[in-house]
N, C-alpha and C. Protein backbone atom coordinates (compact mmCIF):
# COMPACT_ATOMS: atom_id res chain seq x y z
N UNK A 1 0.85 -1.18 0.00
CA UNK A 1 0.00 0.00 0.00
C UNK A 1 0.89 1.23 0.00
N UNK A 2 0.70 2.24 -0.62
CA UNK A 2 1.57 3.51 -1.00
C UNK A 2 0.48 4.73 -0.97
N UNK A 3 1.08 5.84 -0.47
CA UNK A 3 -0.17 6.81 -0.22
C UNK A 3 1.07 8.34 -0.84
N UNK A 4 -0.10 9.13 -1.30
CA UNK A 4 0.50 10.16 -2.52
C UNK A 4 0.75 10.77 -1.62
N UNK A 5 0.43 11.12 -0.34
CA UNK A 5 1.01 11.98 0.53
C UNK A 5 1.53 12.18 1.49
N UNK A 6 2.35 11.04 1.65
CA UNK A 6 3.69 10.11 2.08
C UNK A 6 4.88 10.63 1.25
N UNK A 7 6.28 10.65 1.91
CA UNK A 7 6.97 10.51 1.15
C UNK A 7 7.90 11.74 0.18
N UNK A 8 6.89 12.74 0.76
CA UNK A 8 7.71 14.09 0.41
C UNK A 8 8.78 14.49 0.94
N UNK A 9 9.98 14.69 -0.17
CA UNK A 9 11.28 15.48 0.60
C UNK A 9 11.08 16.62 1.39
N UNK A 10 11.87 16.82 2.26
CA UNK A 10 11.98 17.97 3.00
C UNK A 10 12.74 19.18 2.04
N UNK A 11 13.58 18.63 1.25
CA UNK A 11 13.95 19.76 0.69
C UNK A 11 14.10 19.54 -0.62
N UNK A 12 13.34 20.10 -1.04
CA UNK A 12 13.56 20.34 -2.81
C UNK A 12 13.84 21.37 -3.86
N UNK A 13 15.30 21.64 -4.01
CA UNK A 13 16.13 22.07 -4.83
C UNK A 13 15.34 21.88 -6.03
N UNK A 14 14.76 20.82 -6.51
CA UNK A 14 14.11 20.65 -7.56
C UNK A 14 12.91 19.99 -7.92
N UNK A 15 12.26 20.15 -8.35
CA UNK A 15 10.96 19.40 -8.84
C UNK A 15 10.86 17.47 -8.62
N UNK A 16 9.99 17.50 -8.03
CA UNK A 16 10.00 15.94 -8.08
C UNK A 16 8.61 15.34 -8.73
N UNK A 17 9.64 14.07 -9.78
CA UNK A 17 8.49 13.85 -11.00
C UNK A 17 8.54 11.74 -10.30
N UNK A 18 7.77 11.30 -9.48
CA UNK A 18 7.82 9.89 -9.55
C UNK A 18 6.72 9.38 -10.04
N UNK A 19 6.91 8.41 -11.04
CA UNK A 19 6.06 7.46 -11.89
C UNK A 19 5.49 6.91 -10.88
N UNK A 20 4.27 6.47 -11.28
CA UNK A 20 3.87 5.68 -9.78
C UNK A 20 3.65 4.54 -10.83
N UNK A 21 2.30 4.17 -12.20
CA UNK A 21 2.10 3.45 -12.78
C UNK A 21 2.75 3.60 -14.39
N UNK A 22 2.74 2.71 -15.14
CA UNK A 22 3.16 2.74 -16.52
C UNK A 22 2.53 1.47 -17.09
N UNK A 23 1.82 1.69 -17.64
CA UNK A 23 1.72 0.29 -18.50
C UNK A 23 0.18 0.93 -20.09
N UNK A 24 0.34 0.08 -21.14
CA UNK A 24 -0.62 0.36 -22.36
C UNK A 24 -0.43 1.73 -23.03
N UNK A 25 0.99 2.31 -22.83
CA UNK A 25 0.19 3.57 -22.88
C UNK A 25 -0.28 4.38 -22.20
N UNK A 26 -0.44 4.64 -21.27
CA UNK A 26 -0.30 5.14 -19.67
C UNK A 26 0.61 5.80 -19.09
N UNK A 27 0.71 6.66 -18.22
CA UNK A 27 2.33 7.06 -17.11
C UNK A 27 1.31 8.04 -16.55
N UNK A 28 0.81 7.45 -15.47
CA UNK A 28 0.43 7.87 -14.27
C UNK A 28 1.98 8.82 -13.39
N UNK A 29 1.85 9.88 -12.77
CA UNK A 29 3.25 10.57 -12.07
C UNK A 29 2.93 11.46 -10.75
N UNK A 30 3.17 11.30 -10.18
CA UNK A 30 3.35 12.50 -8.50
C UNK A 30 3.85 13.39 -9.12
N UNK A 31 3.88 14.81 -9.24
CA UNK A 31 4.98 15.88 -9.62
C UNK A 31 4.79 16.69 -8.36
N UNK A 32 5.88 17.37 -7.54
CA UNK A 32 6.57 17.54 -6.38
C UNK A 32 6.70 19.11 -6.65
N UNK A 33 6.13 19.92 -6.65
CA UNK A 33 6.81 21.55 -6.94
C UNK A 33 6.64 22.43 -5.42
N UNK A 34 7.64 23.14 -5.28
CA UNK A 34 7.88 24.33 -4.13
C UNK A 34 8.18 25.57 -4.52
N UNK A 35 7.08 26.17 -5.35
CA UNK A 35 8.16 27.31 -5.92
C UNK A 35 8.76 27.02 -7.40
N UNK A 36 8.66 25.85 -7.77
CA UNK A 36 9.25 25.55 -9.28
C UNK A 36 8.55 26.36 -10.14
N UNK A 37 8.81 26.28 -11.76
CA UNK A 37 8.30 27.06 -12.88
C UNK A 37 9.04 26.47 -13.75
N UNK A 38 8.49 26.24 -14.74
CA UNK A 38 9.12 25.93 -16.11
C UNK A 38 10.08 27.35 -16.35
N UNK A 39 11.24 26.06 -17.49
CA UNK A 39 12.14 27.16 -17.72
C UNK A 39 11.70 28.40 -18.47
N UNK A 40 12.23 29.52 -18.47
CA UNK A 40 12.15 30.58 -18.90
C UNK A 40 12.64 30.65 -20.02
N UNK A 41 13.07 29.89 -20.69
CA UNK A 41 13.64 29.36 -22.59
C UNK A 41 12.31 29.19 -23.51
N UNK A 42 11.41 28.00 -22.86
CA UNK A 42 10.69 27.41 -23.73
C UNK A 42 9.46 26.59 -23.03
N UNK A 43 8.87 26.00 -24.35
CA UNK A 43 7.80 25.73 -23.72
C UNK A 43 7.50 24.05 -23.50
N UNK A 44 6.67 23.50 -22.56
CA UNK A 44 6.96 22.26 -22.92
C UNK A 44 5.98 21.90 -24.25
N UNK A 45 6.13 20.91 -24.74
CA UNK A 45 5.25 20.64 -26.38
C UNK A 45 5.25 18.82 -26.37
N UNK A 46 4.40 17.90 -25.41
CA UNK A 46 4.42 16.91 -25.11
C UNK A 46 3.65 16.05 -26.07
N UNK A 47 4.49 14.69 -26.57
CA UNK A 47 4.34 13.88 -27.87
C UNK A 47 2.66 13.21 -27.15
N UNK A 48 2.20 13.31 -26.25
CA UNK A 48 0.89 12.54 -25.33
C UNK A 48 -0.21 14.19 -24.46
N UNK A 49 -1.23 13.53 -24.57
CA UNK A 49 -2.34 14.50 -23.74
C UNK A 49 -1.46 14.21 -22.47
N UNK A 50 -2.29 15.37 -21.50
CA UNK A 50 -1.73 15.19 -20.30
C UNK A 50 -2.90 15.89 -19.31
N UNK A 51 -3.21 14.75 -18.56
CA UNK A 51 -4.46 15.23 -17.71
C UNK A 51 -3.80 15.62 -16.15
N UNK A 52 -3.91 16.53 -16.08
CA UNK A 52 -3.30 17.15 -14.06
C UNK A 52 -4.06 17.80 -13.50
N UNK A 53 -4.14 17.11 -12.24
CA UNK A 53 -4.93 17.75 -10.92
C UNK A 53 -4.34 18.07 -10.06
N UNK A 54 -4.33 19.35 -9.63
CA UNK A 54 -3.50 19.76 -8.06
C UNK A 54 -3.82 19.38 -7.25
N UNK A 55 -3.47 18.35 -6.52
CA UNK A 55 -4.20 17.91 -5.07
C UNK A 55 -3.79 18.64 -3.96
N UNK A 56 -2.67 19.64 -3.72
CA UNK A 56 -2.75 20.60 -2.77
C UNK A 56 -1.99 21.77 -3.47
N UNK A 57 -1.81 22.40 -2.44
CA UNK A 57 -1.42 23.78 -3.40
C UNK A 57 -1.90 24.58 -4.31
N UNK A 58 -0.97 25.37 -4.76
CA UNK A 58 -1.46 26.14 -6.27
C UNK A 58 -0.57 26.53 -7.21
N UNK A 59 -1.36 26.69 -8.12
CA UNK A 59 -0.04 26.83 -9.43
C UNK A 59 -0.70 27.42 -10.42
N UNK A 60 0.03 28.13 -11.69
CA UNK A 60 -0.81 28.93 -12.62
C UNK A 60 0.09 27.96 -13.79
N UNK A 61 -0.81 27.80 -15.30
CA UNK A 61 0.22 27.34 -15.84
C UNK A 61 -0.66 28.39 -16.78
N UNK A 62 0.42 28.87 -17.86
CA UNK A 62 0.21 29.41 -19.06
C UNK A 62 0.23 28.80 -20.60
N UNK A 63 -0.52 28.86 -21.18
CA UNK A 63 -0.46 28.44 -22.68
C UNK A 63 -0.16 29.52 -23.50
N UNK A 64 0.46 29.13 -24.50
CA UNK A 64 1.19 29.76 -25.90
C UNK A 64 -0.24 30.50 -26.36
N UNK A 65 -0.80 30.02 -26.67
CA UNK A 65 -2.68 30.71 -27.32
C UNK A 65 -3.56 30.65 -26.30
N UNK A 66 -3.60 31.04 -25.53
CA UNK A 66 -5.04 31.44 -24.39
C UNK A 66 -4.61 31.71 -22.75
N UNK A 67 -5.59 32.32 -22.36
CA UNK A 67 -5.32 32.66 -20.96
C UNK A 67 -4.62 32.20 -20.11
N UNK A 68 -3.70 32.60 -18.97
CA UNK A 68 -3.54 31.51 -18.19
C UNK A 68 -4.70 31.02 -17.00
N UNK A 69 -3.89 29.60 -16.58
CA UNK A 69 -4.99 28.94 -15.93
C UNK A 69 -4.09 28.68 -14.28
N UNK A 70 -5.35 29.28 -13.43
CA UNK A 70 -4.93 29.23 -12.07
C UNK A 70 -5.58 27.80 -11.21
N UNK A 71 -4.55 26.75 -11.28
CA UNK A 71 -5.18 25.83 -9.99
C UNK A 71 -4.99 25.72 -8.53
N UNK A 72 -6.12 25.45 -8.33
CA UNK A 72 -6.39 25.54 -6.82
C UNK A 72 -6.58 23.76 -6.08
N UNK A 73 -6.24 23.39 -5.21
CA UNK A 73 -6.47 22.25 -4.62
C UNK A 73 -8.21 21.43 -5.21
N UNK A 74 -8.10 20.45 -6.10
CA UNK A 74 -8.81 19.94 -6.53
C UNK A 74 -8.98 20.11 -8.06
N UNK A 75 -8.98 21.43 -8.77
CA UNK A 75 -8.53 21.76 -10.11
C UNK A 75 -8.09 21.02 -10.96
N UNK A 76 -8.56 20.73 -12.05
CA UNK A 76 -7.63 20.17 -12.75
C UNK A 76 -7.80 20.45 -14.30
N UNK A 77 -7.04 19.69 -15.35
CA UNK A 77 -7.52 20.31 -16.58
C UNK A 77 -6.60 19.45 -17.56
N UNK A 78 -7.58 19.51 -19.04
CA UNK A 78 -6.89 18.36 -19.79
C UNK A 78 -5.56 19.01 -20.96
N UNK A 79 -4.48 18.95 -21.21
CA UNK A 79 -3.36 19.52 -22.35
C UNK A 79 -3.66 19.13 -23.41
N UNK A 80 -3.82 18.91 -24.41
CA UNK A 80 -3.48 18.46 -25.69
C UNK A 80 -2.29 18.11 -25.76
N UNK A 81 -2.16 17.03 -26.95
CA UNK A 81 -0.62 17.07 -27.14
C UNK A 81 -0.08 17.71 -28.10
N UNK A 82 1.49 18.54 -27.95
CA UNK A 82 1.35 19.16 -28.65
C UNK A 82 1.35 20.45 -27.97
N UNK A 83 0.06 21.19 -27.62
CA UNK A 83 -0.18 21.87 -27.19
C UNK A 83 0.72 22.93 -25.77
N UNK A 84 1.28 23.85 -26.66
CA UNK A 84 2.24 24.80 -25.94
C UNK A 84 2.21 25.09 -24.32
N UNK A 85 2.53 24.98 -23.55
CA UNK A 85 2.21 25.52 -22.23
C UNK A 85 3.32 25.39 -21.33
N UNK A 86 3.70 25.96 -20.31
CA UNK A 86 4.67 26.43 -19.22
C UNK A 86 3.73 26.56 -17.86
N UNK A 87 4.65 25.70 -16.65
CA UNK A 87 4.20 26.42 -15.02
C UNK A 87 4.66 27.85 -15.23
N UNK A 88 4.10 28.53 -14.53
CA UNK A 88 4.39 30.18 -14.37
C UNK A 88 4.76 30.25 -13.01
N UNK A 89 4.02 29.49 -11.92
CA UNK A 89 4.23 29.84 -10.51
C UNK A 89 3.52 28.84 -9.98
N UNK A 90 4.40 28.01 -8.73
CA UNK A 90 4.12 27.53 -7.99
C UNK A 90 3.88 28.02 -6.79
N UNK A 91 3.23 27.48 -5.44
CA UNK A 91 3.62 28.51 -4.30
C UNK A 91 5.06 27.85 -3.95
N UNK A 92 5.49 29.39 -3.52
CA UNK A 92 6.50 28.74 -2.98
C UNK A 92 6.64 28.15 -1.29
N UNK A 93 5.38 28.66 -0.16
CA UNK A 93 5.37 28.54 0.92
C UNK A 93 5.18 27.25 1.19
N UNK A 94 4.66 26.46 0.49
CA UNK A 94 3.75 24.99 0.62
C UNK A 94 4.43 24.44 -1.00
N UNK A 95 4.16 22.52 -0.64
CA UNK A 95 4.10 22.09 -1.45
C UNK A 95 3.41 21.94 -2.29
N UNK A 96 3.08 22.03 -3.72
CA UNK A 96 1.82 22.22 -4.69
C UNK A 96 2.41 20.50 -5.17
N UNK A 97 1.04 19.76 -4.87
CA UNK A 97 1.01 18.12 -5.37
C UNK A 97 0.35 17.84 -6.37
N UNK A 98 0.90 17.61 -7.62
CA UNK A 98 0.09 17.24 -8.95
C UNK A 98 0.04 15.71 -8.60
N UNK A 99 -1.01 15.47 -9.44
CA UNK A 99 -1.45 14.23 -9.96
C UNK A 99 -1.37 13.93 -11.61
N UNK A 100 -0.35 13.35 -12.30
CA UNK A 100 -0.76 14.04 -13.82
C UNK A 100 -0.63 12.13 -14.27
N UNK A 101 -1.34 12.46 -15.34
CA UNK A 101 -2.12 11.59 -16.03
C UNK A 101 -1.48 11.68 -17.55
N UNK A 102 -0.73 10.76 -18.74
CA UNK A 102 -0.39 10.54 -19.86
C UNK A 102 -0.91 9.84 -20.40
N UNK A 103 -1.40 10.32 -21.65
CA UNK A 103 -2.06 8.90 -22.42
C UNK A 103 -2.48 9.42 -23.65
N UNK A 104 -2.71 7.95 -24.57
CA UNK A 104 -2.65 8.47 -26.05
C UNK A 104 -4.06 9.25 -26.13
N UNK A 105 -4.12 10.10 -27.20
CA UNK A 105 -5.87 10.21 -27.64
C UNK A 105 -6.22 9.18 -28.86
């Protein structure tokens, strides 16, 4: 038995991405942010949809063509693949806990 909110570093220098499942086509992942943000170069542009829910925290992510989007604990929302987008802001006081979801369309 394994629980998503177990298991957090105390200190994170960096983003933490653990796979939890993989299989068909699939990659279920924990993502770990304190304050993280995508780099300031570019954008990510992912070969798979990508479904993420913040289960605590908050975070804004921005897309290349449309508004940005602010999540709040429970939030969530589907990417395209493909589809341009960057974190803008995590909090940095608290841990912000994704739940993200990969898979073909």
């Amino acid at each position: 038995m394994n629980n998503i909110f177990e298991n957090i570093p105390v200190d994170l220098h960096s983003e933490v991405f653990d796979s939890l499942v993989e299989a068909n086509g699939v990659r279920i992942e924990r993502i770990i942010s304190r304050g993280h943000t995508s780099p300031e170069s570019g954008w990510y542009e992912q070969p798979r949809d990508e479904w993420v829910m913040v289960l605590r925290g908050k975070a804004i992510i921005v897309f290349d063509d449309k508004s940005p989007v602010t999540l709040r604990e429970g939030d969530y929302i589907n990417i395209r693949a493909h589809e341009k987008h960057r974190v803008q802001w995590t909090d940095p006081d608290q841990d912000t806990l994704w739940l993200a979801v990969h898979y073909e369309s």
